[in-house]
PDB file of N, CA and C in Angstrom:
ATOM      1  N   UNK A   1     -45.006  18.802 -86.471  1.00  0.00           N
ATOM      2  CA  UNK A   1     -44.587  18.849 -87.859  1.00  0.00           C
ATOM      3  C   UNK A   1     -44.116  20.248 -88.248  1.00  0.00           C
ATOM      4  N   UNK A   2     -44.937  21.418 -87.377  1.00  0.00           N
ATOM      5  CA  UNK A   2     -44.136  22.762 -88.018  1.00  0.00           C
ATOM      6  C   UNK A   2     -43.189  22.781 -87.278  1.00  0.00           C
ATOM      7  N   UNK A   3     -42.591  22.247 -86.412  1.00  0.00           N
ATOM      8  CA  UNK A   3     -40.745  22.602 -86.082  1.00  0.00           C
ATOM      9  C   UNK A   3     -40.042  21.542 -87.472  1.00  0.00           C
ATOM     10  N   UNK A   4     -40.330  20.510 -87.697  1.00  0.00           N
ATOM     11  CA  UNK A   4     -39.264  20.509 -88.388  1.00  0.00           C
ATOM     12  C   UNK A   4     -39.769  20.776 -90.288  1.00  0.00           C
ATOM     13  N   UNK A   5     -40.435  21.368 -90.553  1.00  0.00           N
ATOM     14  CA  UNK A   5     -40.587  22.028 -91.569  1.00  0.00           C
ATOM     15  C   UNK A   5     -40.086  23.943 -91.450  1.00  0.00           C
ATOM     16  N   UNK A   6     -40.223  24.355 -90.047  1.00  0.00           N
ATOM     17  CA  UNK A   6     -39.120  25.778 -89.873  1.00  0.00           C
ATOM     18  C   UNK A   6     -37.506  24.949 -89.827  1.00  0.00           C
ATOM     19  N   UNK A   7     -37.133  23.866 -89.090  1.00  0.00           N
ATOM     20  CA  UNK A   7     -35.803  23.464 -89.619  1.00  0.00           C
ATOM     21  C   UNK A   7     -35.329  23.187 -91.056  1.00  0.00           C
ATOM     22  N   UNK A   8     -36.248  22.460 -91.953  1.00  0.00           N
ATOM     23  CA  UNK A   8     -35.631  22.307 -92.848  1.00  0.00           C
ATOM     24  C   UNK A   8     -35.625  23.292 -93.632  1.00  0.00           C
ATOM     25  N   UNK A   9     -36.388  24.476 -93.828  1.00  0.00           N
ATOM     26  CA  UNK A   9     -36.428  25.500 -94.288  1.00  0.00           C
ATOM     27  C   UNK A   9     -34.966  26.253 -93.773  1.00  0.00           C
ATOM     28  N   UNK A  10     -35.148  26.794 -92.694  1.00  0.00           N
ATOM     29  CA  UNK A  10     -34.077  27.376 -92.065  1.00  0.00           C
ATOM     30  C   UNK A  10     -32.562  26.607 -92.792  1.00  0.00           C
ATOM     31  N   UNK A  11     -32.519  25.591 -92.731  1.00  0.00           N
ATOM     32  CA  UNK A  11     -31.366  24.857 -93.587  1.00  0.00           C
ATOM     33  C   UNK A  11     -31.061  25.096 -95.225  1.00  0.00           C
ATOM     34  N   UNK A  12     -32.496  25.222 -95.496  1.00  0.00           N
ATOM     35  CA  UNK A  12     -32.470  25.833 -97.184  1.00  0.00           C
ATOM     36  C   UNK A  12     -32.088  27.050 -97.461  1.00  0.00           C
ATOM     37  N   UNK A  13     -32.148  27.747 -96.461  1.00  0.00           N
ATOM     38  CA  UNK A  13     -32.293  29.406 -96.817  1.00  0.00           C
ATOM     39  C   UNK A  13     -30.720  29.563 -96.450  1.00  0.00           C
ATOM     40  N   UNK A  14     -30.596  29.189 -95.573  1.00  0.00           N
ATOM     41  CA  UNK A  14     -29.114  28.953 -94.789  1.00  0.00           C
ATOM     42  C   UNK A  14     -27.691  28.408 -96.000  1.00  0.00           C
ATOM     43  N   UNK A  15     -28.400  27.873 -97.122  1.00  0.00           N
ATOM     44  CA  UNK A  15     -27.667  27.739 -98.398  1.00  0.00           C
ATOM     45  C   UNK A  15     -27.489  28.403 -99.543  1.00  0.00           C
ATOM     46  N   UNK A  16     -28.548  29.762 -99.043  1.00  0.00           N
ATOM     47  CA  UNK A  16     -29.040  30.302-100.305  1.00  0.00           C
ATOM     48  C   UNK A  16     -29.572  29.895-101.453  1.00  0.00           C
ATOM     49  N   UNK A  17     -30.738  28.516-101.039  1.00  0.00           N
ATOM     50  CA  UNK A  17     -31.827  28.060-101.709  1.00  0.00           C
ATOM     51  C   UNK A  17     -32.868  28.218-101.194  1.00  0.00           C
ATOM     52  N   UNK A  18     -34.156  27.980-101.915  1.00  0.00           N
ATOM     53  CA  UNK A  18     -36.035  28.158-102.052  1.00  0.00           C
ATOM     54  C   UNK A  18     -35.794  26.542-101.601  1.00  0.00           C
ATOM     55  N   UNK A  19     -37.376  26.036-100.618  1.00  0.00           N
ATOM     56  CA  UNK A  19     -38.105  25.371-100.933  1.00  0.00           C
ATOM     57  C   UNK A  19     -39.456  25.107-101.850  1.00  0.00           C
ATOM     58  N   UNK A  20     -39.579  24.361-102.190  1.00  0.00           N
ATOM     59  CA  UNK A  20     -40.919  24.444-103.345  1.00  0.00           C
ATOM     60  C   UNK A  20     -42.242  23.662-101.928  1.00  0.00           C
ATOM     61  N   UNK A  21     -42.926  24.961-101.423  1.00  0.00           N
ATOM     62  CA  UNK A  21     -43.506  24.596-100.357  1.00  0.00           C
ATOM     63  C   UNK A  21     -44.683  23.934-101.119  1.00  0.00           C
ATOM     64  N   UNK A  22     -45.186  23.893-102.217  1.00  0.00           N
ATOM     65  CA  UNK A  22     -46.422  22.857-102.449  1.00  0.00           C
ATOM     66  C   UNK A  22     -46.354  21.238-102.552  1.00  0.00           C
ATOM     67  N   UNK A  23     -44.484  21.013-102.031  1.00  0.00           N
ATOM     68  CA  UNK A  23     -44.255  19.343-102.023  1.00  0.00           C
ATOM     69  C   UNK A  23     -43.627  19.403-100.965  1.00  0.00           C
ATOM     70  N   UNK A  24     -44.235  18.344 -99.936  1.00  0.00           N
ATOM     71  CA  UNK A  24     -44.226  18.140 -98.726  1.00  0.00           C
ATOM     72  C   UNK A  24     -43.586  16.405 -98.521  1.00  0.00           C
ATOM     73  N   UNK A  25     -43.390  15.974 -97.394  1.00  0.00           N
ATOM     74  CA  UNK A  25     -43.192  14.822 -96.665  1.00  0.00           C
ATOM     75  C   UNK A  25     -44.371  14.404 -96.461  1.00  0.00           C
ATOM     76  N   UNK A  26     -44.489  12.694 -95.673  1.00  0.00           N
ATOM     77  CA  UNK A  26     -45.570  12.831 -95.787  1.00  0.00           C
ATOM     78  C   UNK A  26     -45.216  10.629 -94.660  1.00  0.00           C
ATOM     79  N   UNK A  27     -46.553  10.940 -94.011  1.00  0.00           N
ATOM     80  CA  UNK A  27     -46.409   9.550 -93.506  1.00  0.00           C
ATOM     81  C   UNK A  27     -46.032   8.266 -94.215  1.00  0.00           C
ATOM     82  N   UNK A  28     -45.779   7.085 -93.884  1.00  0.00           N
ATOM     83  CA  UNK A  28     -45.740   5.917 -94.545  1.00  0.00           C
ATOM     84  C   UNK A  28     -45.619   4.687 -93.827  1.00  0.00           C
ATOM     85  N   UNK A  29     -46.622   4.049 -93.974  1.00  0.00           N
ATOM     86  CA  UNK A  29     -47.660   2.786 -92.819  1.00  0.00           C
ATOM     87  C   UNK A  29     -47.778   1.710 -94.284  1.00  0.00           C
ATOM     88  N   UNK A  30     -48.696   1.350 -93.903  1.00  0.00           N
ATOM     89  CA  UNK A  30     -48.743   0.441 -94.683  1.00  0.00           C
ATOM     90  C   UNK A  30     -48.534   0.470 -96.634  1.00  0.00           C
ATOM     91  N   UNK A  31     -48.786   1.495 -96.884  1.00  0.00           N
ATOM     92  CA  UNK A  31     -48.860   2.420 -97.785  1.00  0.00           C
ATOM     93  C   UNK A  31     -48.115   3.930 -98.243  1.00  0.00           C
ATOM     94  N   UNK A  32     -47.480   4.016 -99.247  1.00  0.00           N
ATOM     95  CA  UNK A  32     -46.796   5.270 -98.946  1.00  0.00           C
ATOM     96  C   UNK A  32     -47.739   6.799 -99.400  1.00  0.00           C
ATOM     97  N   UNK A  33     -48.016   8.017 -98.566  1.00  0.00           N
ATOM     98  CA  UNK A  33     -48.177   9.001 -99.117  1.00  0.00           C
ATOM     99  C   UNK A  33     -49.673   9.046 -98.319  1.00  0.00           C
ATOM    100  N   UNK A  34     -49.426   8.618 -97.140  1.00  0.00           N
ATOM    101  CA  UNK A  34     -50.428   7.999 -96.485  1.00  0.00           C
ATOM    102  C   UNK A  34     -50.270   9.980 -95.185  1.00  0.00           C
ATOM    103  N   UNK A  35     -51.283  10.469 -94.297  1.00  0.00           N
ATOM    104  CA  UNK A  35     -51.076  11.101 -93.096  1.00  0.00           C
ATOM    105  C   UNK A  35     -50.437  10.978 -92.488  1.00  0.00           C
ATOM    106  N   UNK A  36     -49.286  11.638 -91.805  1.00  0.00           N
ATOM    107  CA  UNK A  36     -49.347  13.397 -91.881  1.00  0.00           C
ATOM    108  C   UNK A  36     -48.799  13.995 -92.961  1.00  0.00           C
ATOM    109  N   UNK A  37     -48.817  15.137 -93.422  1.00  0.00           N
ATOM    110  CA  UNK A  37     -48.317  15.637 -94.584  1.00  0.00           C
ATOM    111  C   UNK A  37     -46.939  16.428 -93.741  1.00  0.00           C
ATOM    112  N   UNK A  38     -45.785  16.148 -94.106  1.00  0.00           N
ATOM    113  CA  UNK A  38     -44.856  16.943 -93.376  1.00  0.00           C
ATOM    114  C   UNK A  38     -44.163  17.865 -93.877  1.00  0.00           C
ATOM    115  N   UNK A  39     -45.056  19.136 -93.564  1.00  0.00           N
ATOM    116  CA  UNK A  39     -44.578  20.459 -94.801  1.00  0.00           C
ATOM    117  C   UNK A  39     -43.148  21.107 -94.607  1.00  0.00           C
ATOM    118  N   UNK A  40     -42.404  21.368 -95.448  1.00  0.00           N
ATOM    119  CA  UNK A  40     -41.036  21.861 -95.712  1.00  0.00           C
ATOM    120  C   UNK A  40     -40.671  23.080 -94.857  1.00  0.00           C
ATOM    121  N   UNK A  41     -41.582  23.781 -94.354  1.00  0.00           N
ATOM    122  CA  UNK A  41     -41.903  25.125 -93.967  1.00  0.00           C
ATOM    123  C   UNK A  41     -42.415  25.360 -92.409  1.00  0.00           C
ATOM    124  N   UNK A  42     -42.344  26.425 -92.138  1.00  0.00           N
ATOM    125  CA  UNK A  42     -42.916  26.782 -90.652  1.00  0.00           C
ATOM    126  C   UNK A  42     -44.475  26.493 -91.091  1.00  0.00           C
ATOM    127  N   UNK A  43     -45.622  25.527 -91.134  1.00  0.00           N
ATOM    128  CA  UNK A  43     -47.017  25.864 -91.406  1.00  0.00           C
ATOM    129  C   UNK A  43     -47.762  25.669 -90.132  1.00  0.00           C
ATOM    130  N   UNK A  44     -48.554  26.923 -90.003  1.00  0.00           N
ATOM    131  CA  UNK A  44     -48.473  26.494 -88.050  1.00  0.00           C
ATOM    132  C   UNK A  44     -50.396  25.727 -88.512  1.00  0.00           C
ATOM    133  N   UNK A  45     -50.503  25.068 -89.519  1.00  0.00           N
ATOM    134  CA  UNK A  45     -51.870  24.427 -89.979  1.00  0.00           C
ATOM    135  C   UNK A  45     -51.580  22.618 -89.939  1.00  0.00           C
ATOM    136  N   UNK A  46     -49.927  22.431 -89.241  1.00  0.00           N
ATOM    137  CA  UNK A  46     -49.237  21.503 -89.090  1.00  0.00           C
ATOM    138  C   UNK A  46     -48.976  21.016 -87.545  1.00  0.00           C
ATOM    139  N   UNK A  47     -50.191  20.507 -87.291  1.00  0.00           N
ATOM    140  CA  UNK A  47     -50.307  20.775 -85.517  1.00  0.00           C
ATOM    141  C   UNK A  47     -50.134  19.404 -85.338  1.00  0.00           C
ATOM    142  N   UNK A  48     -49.656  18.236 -86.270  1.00  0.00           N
ATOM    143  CA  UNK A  48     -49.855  16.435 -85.572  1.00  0.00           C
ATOM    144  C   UNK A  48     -48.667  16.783 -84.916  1.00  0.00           C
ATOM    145  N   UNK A  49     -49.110  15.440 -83.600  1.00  0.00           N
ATOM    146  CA  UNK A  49     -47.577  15.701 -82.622  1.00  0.00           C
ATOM    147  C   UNK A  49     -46.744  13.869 -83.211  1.00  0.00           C
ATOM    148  N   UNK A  50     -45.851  14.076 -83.290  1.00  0.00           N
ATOM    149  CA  UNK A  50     -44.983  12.674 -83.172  1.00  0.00           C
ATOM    150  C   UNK A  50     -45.422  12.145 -82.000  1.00  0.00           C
ATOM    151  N   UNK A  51     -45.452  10.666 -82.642  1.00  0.00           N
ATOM    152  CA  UNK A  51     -46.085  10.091 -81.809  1.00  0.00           C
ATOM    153  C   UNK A  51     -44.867   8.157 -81.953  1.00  0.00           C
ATOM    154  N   UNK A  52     -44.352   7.389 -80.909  1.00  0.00           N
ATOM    155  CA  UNK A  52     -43.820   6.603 -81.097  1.00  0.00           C
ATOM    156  C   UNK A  52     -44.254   5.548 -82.042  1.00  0.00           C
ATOM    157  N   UNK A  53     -43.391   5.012 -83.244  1.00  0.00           N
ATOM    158  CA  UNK A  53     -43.880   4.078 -83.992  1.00  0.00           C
ATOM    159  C   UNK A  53     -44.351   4.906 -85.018  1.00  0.00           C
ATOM    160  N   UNK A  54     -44.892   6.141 -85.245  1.00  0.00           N
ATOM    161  CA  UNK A  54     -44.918   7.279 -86.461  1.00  0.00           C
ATOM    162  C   UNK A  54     -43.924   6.534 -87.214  1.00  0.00           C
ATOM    163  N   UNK A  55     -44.084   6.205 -88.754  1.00  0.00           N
ATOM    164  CA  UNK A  55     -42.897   6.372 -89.427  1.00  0.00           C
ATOM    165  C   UNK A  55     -43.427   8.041 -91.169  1.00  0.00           C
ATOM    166  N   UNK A  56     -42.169   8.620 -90.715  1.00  0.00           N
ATOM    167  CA  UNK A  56     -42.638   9.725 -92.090  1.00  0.00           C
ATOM    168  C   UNK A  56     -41.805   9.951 -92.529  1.00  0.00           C
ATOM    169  N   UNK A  57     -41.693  10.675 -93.952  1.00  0.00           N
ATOM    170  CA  UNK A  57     -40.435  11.116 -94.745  1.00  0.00           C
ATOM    171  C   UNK A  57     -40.669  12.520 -94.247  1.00  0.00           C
ATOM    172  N   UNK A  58     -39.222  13.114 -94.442  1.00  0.00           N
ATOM    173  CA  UNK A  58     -39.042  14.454 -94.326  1.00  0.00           C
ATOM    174  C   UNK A  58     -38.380  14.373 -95.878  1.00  0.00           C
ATOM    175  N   UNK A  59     -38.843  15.227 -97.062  1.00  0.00           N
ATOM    176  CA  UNK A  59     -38.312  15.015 -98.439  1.00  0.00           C
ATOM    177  C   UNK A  59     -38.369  16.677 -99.012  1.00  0.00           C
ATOM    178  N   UNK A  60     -37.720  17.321 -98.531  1.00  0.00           N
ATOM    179  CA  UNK A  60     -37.221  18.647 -99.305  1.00  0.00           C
ATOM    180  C   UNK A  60     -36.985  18.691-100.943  1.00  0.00           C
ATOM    181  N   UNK A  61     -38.377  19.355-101.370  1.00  0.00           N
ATOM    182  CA  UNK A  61     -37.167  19.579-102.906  1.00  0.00           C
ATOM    183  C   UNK A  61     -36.593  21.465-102.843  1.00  0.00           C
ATOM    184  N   UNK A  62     -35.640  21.069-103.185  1.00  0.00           N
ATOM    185  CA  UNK A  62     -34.991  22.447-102.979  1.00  0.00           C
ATOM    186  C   UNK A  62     -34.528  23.315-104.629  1.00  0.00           C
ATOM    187  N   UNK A  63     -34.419  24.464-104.848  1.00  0.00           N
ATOM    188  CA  UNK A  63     -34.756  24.931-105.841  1.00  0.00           C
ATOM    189  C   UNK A  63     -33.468  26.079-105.759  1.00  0.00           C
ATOM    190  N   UNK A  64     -32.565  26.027-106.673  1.00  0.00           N
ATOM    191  CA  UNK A  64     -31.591  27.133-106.611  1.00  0.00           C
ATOM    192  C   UNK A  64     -32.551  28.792-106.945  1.00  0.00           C
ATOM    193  N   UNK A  65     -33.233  29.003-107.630  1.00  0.00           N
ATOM    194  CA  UNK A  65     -33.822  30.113-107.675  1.00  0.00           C
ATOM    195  C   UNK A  65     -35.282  30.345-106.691  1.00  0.00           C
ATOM    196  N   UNK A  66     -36.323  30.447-107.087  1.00  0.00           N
ATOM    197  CA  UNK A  66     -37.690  30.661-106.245  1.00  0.00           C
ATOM    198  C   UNK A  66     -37.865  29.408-105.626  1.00  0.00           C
ATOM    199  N   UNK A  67     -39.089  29.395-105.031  1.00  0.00           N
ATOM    200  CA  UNK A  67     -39.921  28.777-104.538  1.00  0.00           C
ATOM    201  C   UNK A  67     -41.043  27.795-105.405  1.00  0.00           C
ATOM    202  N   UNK A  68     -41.414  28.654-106.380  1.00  0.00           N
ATOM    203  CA  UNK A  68     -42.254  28.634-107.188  1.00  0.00           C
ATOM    204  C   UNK A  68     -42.209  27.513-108.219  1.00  0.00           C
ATOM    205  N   UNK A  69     -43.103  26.414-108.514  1.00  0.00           N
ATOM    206  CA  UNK A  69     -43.195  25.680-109.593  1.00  0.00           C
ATOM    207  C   UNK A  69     -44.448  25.412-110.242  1.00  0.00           C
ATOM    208  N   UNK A  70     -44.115  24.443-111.796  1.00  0.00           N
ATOM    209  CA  UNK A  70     -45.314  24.675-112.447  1.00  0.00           C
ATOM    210  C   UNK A  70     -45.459  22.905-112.986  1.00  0.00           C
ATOM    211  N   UNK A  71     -46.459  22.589-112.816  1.00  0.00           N
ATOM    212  CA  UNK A  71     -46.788  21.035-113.464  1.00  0.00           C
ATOM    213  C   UNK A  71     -46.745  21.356-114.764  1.00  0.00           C
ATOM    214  N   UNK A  72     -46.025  20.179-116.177  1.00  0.00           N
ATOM    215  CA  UNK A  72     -46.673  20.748-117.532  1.00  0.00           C
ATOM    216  C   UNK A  72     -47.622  19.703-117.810  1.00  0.00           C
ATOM    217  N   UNK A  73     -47.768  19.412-118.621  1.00  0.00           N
ATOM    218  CA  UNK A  73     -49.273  18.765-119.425  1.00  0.00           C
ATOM    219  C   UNK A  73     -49.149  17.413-118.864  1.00  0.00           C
ATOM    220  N   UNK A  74     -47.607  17.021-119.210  1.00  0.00           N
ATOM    221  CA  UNK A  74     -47.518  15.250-118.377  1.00  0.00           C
ATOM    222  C   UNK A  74     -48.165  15.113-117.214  1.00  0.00           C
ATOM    223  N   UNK A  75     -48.178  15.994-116.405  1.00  0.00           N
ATOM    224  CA  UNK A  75     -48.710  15.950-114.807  1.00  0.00           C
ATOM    225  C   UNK A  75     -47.893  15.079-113.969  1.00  0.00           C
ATOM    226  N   UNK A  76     -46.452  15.119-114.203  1.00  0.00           N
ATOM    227  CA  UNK A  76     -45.639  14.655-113.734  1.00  0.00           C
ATOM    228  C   UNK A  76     -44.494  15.212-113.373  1.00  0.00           C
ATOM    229  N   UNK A  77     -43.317  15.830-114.160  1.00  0.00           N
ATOM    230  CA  UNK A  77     -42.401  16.488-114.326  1.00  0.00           C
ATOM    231  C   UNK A  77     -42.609  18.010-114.005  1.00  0.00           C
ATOM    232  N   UNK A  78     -42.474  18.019-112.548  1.00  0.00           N
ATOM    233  CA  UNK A  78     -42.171  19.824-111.791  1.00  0.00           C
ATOM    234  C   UNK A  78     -40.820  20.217-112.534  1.00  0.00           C
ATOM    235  N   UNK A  79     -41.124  21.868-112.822  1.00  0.00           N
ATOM    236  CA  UNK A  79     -40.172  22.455-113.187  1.00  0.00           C
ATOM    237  C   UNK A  79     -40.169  24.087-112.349  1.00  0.00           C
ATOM    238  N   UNK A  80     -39.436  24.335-112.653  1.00  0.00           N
ATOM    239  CA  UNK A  80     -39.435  26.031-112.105  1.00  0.00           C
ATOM    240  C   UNK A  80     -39.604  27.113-113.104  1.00  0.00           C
ATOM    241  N   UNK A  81     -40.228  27.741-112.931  1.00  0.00           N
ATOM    242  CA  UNK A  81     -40.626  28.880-113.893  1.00  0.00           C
ATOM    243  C   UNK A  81     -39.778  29.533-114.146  1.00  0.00           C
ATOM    244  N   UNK A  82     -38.705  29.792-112.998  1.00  0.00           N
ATOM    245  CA  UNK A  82     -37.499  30.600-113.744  1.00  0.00           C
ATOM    246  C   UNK A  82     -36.321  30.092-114.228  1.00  0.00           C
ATOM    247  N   UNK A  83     -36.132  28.389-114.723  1.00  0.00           N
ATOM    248  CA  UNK A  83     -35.738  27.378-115.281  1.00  0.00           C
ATOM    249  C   UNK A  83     -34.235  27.154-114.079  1.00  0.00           C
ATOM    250  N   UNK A  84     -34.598  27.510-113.083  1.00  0.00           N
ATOM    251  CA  UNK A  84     -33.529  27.392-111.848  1.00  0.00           C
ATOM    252  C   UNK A  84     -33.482  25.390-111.301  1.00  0.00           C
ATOM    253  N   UNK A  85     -32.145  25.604-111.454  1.00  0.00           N
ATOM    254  CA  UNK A  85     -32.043  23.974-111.256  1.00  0.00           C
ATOM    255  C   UNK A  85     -32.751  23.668-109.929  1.00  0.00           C
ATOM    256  N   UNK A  86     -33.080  22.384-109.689  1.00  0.00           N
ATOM    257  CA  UNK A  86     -33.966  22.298-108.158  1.00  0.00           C
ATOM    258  C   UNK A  86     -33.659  20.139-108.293  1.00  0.00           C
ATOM    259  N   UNK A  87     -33.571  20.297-106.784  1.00  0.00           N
ATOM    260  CA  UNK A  87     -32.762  18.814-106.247  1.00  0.00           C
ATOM    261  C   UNK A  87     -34.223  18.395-105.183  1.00  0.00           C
ATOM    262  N   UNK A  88     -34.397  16.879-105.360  1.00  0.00           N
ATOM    263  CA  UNK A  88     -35.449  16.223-104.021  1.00  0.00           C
ATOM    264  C   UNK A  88     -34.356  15.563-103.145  1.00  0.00           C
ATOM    265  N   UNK A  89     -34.768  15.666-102.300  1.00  0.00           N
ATOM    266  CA  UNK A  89     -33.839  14.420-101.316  1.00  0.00           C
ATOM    267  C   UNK A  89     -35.104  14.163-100.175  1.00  0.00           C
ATOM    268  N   UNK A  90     -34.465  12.862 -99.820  1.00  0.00           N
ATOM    269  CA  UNK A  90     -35.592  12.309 -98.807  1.00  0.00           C
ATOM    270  C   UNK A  90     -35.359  11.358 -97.966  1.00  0.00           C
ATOM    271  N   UNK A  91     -35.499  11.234 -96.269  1.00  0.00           N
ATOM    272  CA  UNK A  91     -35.041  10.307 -95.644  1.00  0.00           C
ATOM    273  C   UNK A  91     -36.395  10.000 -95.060  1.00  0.00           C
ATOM    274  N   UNK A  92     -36.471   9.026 -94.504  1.00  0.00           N
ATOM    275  CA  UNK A  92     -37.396   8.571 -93.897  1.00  0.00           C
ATOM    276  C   UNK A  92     -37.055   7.857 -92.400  1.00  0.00           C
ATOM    277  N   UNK A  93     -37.961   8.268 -91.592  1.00  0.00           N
ATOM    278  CA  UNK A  93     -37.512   8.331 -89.899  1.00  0.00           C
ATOM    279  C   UNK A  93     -38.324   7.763 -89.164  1.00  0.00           C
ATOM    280  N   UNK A  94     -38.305   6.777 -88.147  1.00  0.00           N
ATOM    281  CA  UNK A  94     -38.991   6.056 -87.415  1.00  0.00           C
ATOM    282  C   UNK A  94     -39.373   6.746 -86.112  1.00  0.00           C
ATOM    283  N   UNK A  95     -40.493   7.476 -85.836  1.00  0.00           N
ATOM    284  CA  UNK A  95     -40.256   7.817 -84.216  1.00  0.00           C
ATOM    285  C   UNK A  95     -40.282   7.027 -83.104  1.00  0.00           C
ATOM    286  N   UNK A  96     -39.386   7.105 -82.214  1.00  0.00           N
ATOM    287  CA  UNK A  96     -39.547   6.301 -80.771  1.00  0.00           C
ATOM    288  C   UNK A  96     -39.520   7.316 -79.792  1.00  0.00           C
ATOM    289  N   UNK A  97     -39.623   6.275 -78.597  1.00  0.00           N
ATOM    290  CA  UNK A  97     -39.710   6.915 -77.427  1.00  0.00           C
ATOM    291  C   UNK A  97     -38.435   7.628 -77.057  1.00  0.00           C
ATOM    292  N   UNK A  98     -37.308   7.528 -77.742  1.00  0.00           N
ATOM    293  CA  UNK A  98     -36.420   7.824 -77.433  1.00  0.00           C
ATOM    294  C   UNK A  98     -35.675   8.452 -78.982  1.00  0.00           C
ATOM    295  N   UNK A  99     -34.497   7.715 -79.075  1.00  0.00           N
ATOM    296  CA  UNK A  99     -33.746   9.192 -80.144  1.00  0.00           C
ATOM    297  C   UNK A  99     -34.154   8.536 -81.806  1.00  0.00           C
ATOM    298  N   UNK A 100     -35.003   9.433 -82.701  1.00  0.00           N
ATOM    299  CA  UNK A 100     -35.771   8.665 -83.907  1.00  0.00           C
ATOM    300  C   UNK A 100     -35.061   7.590 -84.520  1.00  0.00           C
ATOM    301  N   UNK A 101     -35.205   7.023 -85.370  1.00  0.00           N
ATOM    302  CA  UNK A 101     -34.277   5.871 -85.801  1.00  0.00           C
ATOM    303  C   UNK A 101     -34.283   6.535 -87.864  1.00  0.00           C
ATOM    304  N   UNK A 102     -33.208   6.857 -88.129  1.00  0.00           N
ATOM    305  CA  UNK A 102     -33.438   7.260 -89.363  1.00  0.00           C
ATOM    306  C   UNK A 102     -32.710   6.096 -90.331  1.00  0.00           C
ATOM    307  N   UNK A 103     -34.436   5.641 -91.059  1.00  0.00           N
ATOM    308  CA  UNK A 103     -33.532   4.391 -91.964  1.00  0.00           C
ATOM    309  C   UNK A 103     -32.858   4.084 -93.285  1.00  0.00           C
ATOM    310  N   UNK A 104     -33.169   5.670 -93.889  1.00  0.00           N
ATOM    311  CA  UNK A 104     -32.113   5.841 -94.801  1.00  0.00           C
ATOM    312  C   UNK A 104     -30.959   6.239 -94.790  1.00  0.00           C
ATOM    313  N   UNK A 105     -30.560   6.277 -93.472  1.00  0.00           N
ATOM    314  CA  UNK A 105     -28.877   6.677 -93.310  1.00  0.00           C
ATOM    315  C   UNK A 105     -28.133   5.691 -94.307  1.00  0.00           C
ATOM    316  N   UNK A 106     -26.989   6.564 -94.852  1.00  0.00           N
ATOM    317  CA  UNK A 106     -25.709   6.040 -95.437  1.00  0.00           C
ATOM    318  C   UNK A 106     -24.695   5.004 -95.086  1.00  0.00           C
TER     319      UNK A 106
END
């Protein structure tokens, strides 16, 4: 999980955008939001290995200014403290034994 949280990072920065590293990816089995947590970032505290039949989102929210965000009272609606626009996107990927199967492709 920390290689592709240093990729998607590396891709953010590579645009001259922040990730908001306290929202992560995250497994989805029977249930969504279920183990592994798949952090945006190099986190070397991100040691699960892919494993075939894994299915997880990789879901970047990306932030034109910082990194940094703040919950308000709703406990719903993330914003950025330095009122910098910020985008989620999210695919979700099947692992196999062979090349992943990504099933939100276009």
């Amino acid at each position: 999980m920390c290689e592709i949280g240093r990729a998607v990072k590396r891709e953010v920065r590579r645009g001259g955008f922040s990730v908001l590293r306290n929202l992560c990816g995250y497994g989805a089995g029977r249930t969504i939001h279920e183990e592994p947590n798949v952090p945006n970032f190099a986190d070397p505290a991100a040691r699960e290995r892919l494993t075939a039949g894994l299915v997880i989102t990789i879901e970047p929210t990306i932030a034109a200014g910082s990194g940094s965000n703040r919950l308000p009272k709703d406990g719903w609606t993330i914003r950025t403290p330095d009122g910098s626009l910020a985008a989620h996107y999210e695919h979700t990927v099947v692992i196999t034994k062979g090349q992943p199967v990504l099933l939100t492709a276009a």
